[in-house]
Protein backbone atom coordinates (compact mmCIF):
# COMPACT_ATOMS: atom_id res chain seq x y z
CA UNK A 1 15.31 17.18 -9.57
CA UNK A 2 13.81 17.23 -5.66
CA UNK A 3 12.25 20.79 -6.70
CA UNK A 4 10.65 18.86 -9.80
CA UNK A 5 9.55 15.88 -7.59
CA UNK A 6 7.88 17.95 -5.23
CA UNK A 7 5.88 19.77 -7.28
CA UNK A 8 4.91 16.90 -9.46
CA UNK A 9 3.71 15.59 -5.92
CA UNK A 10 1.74 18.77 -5.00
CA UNK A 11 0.06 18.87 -8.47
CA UNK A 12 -0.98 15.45 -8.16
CA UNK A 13 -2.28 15.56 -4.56
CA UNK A 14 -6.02 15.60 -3.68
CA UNK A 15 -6.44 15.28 -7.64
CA UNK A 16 -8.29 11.33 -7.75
CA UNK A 17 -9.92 9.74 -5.30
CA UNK A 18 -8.53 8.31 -2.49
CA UNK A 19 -6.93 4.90 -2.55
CA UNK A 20 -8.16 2.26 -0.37
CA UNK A 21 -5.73 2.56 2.31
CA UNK A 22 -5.92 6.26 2.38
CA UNK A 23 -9.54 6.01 2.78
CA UNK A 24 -9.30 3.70 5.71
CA UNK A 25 -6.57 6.51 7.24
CA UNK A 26 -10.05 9.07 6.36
CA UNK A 27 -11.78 7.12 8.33
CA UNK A 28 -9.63 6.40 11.16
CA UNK A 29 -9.39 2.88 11.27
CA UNK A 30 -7.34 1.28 13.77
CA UNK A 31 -3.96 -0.19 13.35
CA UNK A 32 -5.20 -3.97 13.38
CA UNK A 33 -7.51 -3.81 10.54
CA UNK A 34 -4.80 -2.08 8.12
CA UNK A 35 -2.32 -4.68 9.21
CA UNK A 36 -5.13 -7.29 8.45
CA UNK A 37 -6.14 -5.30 5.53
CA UNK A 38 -2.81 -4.72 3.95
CA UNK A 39 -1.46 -8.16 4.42
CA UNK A 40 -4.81 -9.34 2.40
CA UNK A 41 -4.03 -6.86 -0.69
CA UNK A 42 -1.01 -8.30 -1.97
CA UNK A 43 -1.97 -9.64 -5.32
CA UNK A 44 -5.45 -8.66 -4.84
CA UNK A 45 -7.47 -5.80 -6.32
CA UNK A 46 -8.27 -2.64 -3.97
CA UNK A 47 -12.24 -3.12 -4.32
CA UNK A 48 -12.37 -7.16 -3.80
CA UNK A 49 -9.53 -6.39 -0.85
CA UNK A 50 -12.54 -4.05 0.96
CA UNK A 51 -14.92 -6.16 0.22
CA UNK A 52 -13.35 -9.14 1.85
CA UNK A 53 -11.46 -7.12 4.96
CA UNK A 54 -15.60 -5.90 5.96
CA UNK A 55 -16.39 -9.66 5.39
CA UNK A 56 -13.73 -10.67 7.88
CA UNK A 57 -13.91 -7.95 10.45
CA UNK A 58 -17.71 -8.69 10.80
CA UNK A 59 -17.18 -11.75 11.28
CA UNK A 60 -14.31 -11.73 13.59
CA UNK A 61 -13.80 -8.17 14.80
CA UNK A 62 -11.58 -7.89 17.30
CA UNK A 63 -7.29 -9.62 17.21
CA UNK A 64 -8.63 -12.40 20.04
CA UNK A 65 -11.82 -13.50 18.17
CA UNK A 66 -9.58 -13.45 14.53
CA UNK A 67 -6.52 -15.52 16.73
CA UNK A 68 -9.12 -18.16 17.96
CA UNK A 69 -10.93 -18.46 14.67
CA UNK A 70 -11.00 -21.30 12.92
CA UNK A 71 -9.30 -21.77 9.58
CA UNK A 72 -11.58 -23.29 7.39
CA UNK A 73 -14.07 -20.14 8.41
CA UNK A 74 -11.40 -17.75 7.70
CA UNK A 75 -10.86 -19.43 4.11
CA UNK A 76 -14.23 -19.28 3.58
CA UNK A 77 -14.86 -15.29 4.01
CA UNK A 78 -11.19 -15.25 2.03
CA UNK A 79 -11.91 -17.12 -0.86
CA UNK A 80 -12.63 -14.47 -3.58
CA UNK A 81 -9.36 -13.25 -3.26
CA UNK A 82 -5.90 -14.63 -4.44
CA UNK A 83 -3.96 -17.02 -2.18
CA UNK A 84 -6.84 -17.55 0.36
CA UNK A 85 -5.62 -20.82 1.94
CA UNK A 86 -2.34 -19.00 2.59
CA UNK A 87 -3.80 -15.41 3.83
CA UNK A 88 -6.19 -17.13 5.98
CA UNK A 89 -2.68 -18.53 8.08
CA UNK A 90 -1.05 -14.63 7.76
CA UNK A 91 -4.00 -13.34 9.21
CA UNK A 92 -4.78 -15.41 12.13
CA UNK A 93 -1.14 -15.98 13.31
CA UNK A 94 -0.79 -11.97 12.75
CA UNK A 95 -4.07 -11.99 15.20
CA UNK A 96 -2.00 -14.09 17.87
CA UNK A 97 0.62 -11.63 17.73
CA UNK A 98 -1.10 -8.44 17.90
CA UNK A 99 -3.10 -10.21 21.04
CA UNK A 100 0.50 -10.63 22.97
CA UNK A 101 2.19 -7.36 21.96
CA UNK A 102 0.02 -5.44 19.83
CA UNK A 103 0.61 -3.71 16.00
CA UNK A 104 4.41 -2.49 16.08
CA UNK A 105 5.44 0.87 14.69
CA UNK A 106 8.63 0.22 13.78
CA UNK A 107 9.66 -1.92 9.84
CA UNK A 108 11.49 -4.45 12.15
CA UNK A 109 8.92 -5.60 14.11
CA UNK A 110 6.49 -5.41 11.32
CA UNK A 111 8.83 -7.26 9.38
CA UNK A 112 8.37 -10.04 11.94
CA UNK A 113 5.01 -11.07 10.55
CA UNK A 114 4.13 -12.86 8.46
CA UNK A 115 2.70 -11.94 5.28
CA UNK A 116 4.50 -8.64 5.82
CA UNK A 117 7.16 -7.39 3.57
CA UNK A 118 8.96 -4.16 3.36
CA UNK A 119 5.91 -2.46 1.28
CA UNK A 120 3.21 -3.74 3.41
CA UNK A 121 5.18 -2.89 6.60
CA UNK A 122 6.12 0.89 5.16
CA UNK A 123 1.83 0.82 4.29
CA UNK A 124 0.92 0.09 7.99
CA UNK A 125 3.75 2.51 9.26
CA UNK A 126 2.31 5.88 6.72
CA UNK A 127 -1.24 4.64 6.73
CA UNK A 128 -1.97 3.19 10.05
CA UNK A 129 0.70 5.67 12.12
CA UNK A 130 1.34 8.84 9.87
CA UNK A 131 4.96 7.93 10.07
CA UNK A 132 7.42 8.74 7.23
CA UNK A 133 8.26 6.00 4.93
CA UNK A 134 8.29 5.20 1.56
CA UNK A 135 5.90 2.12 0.64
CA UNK A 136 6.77 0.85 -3.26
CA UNK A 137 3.92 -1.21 -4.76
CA UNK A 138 4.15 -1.81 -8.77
CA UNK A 139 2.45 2.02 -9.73
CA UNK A 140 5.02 3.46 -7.61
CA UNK A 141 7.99 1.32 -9.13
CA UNK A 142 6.33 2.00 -12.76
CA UNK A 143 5.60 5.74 -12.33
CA UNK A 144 8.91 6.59 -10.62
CA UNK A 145 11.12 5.18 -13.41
CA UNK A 146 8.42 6.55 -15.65
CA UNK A 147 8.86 9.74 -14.82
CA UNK A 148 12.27 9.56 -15.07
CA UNK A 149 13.38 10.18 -11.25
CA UNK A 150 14.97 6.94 -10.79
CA UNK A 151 16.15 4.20 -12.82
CA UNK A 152 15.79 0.83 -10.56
CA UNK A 153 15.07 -2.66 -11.49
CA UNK A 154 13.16 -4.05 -7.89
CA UNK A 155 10.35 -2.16 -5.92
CA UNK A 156 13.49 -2.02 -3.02
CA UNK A 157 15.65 -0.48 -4.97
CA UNK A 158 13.37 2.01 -5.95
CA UNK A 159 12.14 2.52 -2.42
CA UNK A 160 16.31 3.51 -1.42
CA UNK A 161 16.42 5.82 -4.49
CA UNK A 162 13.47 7.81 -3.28
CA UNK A 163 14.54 8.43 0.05
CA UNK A 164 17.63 9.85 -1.61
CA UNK A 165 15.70 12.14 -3.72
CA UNK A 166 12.06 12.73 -2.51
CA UNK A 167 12.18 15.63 0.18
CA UNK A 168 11.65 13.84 3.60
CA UNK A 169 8.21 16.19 4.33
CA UNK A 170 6.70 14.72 1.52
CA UNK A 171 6.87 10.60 1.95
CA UNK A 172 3.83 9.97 3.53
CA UNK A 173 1.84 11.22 0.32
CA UNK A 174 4.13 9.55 -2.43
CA UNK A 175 2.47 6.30 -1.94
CA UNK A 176 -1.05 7.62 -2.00
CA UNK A 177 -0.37 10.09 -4.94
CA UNK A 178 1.50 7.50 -7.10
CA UNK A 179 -0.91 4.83 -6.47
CA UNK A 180 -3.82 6.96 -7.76
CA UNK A 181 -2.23 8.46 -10.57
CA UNK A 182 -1.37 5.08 -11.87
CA UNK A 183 -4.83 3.78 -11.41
CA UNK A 184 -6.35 7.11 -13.27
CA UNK A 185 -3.77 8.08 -15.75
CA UNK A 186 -0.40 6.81 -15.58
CA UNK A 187 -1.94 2.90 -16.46
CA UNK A 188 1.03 0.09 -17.36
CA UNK A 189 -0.49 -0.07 -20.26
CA UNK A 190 -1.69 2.65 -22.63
CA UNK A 191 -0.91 5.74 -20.19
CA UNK A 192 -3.38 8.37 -21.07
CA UNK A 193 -0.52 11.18 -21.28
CA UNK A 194 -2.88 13.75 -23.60
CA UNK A 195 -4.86 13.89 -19.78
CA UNK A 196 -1.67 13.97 -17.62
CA UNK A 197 -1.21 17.42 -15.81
CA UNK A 198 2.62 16.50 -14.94
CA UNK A 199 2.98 15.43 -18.64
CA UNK A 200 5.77 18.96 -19.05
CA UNK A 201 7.83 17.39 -16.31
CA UNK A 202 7.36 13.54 -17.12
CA UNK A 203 10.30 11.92 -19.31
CA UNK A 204 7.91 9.20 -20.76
CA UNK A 205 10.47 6.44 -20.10
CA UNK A 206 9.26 3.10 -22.11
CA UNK A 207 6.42 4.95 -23.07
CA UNK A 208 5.96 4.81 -27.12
């Protein structure tokens, strides 16, 4: 199975576009603005997520002008996106934190924000650092059990199987690959597996 994972993982790499996140690792953005990036996505589409991150970040560059901001502003720029009233607190108490001790590298103090969970924290950690971890968003919980590697009913669950089974080299692309497979090809919804090039090695689970 790990020989099969890997080179599903190979085909798929550099197939599709890059992903949001990995374009903001292209471009070398710095730590701060995939925390404040990532903690914005959740719920959110990848497009409307840029969109508004640019919004804020001109507006507010820098972690002390974002921790002195003032709410209603931050809602304002926020507002096309899900949750805004909330995000708008993540983001400027995340601010006040990174101004006293900076962006962590480690899932424990990452963990510590808020607005972070394990698959934002894992994001910021492969993204942001080029660590290895495994971040699990719903393409990479759909595709794995998809494909038949795991069988897992939570995103966490599914993020413990993987390290088990995915070859440690290769879990800083799984996110990226899995993420843009699912938005190409691999859809929740009417997969288009007549285009899939990892269709031979794909066990079509829940796929009629």
């Amino acid at each position: 199975m790990r020989s099969t994972v890997g080179r599903v993982l190979r085909t798929l790499s550099g197939r599709y576009p890059l992903t949001m996140l990995g374009g903001w690792k292209a471009d070398d953005e710095p730590p701060f603005r995939h925390l404040i990036g990532t903690i914005l996505s959740a719920r959110s589409r990848d497009e409307m997520t840029d969109r508004v991150t640019d919004a804020l970040f001109r507006r507010f560059p820098t972690p002390r002008s974002m921790a002195r901001a003032d709410r209603r502003a931050v809602q304002r720029i926020l507002r096309p996106i899900g949750f805004y009233r909330t995000k708008a607190l993540y983001v400027t108490e995340a601010a006040k934190r990174v101004l006293r001790s900076g962006v962590p590298r480690t899932l424990e103090g990452l963990l510590e924000f808020p607005g972070v969970g394990r698959k934002v924290a894992n994001c910021i950690l492969v993204y942001a650092f080029g660590q290895k971890a495994i971040p699990v968003d719903t393409h990479v919980h759909r595709i794995s059990n998809r494909l038949g590697w795991v069988r897992t009913r939570t995103p966490e669950q599914t993020e413990q199987a993987l390290a088990r089974l995915v070859p440690r080299r290769l879990w800083p692309i799984l996110n990226e690959v899995l993420v843009a497979h699912g938005k190409a090809l691999c859809r929740p919804l009417g997969p288009r597996c007549d285009a899939c090039p990892v269709r031979p090695s794909c066990r079509r689970v829940g796929v009629r």
